[in-house]
Each structure stands twice: as structure tokens, then as C-alpha cells.
PDB file of N, CA and C in Angstrom:
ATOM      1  N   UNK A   1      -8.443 -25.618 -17.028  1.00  0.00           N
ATOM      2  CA  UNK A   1      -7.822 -24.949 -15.897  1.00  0.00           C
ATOM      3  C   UNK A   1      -6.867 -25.913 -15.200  1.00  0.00           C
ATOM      4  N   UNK A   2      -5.556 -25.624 -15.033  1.00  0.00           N
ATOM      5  CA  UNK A   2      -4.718 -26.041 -14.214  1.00  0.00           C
ATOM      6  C   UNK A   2      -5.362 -26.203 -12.811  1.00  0.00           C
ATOM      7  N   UNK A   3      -4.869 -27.304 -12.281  1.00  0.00           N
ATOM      8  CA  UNK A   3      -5.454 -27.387 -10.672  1.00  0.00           C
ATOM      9  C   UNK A   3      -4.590 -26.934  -9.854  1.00  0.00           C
ATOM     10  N   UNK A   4      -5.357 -26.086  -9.045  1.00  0.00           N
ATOM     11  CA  UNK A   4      -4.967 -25.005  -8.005  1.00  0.00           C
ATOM     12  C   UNK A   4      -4.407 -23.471  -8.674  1.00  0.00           C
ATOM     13  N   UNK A   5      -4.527 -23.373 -10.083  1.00  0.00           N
ATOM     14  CA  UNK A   5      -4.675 -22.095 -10.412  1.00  0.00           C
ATOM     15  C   UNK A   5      -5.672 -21.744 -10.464  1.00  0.00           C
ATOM     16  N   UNK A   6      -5.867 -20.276 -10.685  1.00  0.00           N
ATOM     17  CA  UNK A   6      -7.499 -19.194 -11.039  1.00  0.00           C
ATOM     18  C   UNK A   6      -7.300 -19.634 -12.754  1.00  0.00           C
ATOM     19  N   UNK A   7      -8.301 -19.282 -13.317  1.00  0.00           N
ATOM     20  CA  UNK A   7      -8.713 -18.925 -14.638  1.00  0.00           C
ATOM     21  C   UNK A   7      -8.069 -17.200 -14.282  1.00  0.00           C
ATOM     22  N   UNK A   8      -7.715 -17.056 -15.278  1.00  0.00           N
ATOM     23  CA  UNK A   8      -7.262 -15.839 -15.740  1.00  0.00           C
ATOM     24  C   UNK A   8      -8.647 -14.700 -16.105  1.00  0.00           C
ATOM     25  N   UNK A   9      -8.130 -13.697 -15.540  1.00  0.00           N
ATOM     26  CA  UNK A   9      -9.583 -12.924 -15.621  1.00  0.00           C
ATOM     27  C   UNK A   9      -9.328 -11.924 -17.094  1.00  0.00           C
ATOM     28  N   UNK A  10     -10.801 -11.490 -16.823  1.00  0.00           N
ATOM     29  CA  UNK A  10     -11.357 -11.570 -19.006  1.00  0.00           C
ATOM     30  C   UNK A  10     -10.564 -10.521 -19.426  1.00  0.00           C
ATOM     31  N   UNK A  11     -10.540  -9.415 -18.589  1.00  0.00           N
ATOM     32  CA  UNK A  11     -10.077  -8.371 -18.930  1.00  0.00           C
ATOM     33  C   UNK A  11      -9.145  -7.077 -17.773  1.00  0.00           C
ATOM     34  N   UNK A  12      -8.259  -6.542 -18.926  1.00  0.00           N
ATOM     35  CA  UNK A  12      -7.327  -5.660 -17.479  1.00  0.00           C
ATOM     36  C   UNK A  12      -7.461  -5.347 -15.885  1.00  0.00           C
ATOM     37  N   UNK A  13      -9.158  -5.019 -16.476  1.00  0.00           N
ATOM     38  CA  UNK A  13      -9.876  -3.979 -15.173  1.00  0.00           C
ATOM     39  C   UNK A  13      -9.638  -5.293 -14.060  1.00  0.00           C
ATOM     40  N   UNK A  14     -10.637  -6.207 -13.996  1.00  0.00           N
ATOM     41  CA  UNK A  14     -10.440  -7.506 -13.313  1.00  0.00           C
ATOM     42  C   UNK A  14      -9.388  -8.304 -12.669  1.00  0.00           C
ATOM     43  N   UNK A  15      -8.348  -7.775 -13.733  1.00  0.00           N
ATOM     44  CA  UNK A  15      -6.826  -8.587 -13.215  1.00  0.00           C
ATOM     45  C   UNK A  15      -6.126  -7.657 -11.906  1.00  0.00           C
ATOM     46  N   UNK A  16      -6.610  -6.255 -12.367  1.00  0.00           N
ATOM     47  CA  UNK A  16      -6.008  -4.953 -11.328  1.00  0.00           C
ATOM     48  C   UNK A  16      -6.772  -5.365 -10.542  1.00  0.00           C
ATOM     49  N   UNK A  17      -8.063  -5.885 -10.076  1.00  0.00           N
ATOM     50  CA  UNK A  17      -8.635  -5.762  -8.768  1.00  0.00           C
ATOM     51  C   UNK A  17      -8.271  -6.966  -8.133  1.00  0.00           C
ATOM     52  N   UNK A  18      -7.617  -7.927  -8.433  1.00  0.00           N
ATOM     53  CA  UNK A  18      -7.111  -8.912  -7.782  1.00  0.00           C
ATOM     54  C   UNK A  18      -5.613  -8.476  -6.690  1.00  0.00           C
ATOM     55  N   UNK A  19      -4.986  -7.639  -7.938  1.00  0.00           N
ATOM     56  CA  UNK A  19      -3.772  -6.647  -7.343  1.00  0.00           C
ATOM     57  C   UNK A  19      -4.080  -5.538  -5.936  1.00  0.00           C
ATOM     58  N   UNK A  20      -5.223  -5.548  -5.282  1.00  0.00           N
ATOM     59  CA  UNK A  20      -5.606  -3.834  -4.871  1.00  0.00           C
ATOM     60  C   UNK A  20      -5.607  -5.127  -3.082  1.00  0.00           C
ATOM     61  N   UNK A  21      -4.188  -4.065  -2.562  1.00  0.00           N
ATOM     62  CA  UNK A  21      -4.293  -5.106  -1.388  1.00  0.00           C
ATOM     63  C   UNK A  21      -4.889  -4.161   0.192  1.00  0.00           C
ATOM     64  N   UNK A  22      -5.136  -2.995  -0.111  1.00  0.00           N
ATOM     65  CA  UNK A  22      -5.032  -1.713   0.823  1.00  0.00           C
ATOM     66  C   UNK A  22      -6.118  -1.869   0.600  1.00  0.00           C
ATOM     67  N   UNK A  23      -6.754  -1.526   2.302  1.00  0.00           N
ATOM     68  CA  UNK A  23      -8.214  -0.321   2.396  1.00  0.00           C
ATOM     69  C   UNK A  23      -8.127   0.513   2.042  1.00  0.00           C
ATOM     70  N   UNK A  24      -9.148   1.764   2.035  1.00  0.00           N
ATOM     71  CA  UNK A  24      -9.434   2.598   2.039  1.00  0.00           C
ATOM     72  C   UNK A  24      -7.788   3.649   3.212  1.00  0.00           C
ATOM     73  N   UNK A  25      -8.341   3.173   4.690  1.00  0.00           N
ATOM     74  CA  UNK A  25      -7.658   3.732   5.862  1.00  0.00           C
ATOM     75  C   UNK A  25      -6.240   3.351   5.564  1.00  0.00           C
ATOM     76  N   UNK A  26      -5.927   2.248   4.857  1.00  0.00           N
ATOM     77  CA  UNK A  26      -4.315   2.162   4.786  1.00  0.00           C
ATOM     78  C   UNK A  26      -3.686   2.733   3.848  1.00  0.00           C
ATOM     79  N   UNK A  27      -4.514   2.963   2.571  1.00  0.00           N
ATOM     80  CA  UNK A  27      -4.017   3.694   1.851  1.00  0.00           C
ATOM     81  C   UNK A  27      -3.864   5.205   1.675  1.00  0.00           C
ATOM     82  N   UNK A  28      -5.034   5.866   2.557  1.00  0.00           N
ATOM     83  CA  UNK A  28      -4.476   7.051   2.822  1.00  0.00           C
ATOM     84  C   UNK A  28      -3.667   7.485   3.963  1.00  0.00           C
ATOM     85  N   UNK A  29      -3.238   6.123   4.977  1.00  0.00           N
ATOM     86  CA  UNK A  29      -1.931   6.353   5.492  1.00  0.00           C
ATOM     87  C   UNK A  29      -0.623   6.134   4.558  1.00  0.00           C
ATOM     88  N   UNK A  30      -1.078   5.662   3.821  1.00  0.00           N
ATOM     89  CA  UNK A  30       0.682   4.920   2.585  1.00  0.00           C
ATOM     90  C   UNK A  30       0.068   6.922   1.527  1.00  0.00           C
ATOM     91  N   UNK A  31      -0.497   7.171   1.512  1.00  0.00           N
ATOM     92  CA  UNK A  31      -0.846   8.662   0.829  1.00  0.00           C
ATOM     93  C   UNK A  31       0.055   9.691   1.656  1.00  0.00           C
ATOM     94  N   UNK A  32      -0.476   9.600   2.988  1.00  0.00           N
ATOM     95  CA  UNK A  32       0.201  10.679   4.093  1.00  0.00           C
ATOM     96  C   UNK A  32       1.453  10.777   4.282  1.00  0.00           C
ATOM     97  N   UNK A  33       2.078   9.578   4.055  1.00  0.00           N
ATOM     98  CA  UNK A  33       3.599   8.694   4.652  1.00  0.00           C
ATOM     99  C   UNK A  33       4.161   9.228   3.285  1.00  0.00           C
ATOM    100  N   UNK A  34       3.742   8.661   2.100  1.00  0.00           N
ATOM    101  CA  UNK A  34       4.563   9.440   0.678  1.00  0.00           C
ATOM    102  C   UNK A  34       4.627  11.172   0.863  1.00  0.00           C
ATOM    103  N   UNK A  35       3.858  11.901   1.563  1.00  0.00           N
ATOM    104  CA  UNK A  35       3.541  13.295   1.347  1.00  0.00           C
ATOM    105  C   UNK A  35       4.457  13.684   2.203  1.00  0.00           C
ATOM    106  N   UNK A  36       4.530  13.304   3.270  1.00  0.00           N
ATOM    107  CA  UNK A  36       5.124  13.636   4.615  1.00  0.00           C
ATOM    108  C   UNK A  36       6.863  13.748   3.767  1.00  0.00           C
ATOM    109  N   UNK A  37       6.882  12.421   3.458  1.00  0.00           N
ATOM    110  CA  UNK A  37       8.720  12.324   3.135  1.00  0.00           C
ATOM    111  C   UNK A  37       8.801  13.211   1.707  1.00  0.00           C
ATOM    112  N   UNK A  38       7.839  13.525   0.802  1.00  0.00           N
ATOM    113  CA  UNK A  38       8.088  15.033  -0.496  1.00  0.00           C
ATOM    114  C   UNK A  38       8.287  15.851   0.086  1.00  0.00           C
ATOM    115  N   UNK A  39       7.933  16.581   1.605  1.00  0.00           N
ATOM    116  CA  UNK A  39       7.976  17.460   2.218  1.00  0.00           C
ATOM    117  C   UNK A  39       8.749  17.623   2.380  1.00  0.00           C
ATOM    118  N   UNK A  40       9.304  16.684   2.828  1.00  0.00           N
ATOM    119  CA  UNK A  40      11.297  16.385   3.781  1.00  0.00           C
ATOM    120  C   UNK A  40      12.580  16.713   2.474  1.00  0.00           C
ATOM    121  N   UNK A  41      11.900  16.062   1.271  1.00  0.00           N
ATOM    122  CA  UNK A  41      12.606  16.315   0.093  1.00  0.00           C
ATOM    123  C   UNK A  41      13.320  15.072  -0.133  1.00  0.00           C
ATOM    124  N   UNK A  42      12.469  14.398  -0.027  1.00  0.00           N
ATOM    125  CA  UNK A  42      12.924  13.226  -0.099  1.00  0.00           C
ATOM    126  C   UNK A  42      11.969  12.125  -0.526  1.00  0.00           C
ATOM    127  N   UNK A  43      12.447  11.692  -1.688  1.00  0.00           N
ATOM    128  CA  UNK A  43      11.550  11.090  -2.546  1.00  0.00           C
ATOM    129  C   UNK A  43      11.330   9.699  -2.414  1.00  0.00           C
ATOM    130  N   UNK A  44      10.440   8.675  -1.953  1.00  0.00           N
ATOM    131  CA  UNK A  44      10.809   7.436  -1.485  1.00  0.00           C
ATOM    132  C   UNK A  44      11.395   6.435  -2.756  1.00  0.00           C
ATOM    133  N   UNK A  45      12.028   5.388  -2.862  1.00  0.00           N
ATOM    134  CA  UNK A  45      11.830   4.615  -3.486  1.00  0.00           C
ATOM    135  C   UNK A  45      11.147   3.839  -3.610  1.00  0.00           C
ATOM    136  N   UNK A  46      10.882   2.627  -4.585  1.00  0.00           N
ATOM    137  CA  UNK A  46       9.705   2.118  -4.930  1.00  0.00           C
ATOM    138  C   UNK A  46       9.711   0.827  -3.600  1.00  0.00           C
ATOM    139  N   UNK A  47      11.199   0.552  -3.385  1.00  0.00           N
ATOM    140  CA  UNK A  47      11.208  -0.317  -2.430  1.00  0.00           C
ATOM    141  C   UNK A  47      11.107   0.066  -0.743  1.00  0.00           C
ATOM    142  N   UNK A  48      11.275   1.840  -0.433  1.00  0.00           N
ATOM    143  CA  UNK A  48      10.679   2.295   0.554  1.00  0.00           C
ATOM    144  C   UNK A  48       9.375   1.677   1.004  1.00  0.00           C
ATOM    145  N   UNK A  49       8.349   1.815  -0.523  1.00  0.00           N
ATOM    146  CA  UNK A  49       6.907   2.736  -0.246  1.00  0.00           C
ATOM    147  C   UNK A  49       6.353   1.187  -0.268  1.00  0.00           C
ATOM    148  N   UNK A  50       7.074  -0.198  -1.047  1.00  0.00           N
ATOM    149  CA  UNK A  50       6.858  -1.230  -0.640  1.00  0.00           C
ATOM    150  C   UNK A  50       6.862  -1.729   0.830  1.00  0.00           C
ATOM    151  N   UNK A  51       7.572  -1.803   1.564  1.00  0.00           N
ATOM    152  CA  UNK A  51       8.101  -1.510   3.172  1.00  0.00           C
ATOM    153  C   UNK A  51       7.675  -1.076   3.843  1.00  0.00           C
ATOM    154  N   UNK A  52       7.230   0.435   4.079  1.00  0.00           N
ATOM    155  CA  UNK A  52       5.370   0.484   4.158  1.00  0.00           C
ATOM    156  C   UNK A  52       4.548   0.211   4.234  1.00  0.00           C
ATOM    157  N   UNK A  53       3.916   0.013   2.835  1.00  0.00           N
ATOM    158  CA  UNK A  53       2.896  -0.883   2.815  1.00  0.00           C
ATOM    159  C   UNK A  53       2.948  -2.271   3.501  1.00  0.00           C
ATOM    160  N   UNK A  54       4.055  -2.955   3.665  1.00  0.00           N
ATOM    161  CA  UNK A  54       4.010  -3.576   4.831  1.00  0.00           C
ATOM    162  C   UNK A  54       3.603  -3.655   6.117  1.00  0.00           C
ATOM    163  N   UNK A  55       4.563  -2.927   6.736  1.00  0.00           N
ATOM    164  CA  UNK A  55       4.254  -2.425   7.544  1.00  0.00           C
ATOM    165  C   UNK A  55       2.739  -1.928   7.780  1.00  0.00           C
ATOM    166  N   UNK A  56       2.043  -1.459   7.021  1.00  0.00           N
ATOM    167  CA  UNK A  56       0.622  -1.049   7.321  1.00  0.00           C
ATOM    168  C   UNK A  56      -0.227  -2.258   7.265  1.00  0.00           C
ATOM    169  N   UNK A  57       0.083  -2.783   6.414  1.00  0.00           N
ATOM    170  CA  UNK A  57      -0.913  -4.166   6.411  1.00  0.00           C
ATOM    171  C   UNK A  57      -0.732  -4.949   7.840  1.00  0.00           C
ATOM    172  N   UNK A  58       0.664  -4.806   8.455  1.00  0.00           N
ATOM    173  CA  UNK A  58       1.264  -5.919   9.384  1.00  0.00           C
ATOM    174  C   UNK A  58       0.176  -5.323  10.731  1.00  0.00           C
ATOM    175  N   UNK A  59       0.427  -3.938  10.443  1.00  0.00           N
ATOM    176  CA  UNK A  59       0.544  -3.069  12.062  1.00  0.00           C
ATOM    177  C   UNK A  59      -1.293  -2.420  11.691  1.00  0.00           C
ATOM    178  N   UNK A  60      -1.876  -2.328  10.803  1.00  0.00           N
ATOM    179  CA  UNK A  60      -2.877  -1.454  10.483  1.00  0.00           C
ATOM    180  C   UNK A  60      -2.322  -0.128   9.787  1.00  0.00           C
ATOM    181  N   UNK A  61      -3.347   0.489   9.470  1.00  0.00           N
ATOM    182  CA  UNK A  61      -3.046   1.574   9.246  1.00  0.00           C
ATOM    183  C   UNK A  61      -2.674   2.979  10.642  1.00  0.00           C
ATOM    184  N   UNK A  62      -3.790   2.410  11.286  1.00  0.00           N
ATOM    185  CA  UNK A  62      -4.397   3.717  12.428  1.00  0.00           C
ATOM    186  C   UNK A  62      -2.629   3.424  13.508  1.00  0.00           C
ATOM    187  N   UNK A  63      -1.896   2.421  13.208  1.00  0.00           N
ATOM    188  CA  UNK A  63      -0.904   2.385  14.427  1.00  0.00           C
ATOM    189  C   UNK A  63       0.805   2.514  13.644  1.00  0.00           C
ATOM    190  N   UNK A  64       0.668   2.588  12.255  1.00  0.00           N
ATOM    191  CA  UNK A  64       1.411   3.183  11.989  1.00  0.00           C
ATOM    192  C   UNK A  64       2.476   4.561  12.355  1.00  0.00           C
ATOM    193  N   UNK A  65       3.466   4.577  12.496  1.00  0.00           N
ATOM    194  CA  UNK A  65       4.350   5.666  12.718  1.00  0.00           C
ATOM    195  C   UNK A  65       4.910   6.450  11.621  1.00  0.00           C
ATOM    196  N   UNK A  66       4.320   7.495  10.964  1.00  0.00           N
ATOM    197  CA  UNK A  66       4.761   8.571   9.663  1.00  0.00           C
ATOM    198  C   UNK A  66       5.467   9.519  10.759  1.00  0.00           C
ATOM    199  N   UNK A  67       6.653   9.029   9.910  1.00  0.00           N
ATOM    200  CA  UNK A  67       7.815  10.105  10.269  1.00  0.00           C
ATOM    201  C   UNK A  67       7.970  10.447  12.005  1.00  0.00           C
ATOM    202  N   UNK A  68       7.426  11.623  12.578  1.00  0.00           N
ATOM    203  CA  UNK A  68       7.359  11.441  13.946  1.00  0.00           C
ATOM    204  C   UNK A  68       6.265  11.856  14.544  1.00  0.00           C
ATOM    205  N   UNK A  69       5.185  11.187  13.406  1.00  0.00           N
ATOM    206  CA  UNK A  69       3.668  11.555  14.029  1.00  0.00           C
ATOM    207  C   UNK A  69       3.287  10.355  14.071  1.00  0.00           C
ATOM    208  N   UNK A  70       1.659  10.099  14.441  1.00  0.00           N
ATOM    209  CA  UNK A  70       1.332   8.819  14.286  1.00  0.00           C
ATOM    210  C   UNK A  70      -0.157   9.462  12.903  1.00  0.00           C
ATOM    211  N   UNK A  71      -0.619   8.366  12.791  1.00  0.00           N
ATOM    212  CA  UNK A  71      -1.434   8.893  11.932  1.00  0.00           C
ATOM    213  C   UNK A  71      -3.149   8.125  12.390  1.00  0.00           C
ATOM    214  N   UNK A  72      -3.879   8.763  12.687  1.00  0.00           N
ATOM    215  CA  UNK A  72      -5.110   8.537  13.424  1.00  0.00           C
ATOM    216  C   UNK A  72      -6.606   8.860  12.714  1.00  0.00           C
TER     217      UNK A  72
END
């Protein structure tokens, strides 16, 4: 092992759970926030829904602003 890297994990499943940066509550605000803007007709981009998820991690989920609701 390189120092100050991880060992590489054994298999796919393992490597995705290193990737999974959302709760539960933030991700079904980043769920609501994608639904809200299909509604509008308007499809986010990948770098929208990145931006977002920012934002939710930064601010929480519960104080987030979707569109011109809040989401609670």
C-alpha cells in the first residue's frame, strides 16, 4: 500500500459505497428538486444536479430552496 492511500476495495459494490455522499433527507430533497424542474420541462443537467447537491450538503437538506418552495 502506498502511504496515505486506501487499499482499493475487493469489489464494485464496496467501491460505490465509498462514492454515496447524501443521507437519506438530502437525497430525497436532490429527488424533489430533479422532479420539481421535469415538471417545469426542464431537464437539469448533470452539472445543475451537481450544484445542488452542493448546495444541500453545504445548507442541509431541510433549508434548501426547490424552486419557490422550501422543502421540509
Amino acid at each position: 500500500m502506498i502511504q496515505g492511500c486506501q487499499a482499493r476495495a475487493s469489489n464494485t459494490c464496496e467501491s460505490h459505497t465509498f462514492m454515496q455522499y447524501l443521507t437519506t433527507n438530502q437525497d430525497n430533497a436532490l429527488v424533489a428538486w430533479i422532479s420539481e424542474q421535469e415538471k417545469r420541462a426542464f431537464a437539469p443537467s448533470y452539472i445543475d444536479i451537481r450544484e445542488m447537491v452542493e448546495k444541500i450538503i453545504q445548507f442541509g437538506a431541510r433549508s434548501v430552496v426547490i424552486a419557490t418552495c422550501r422543502v421540509l
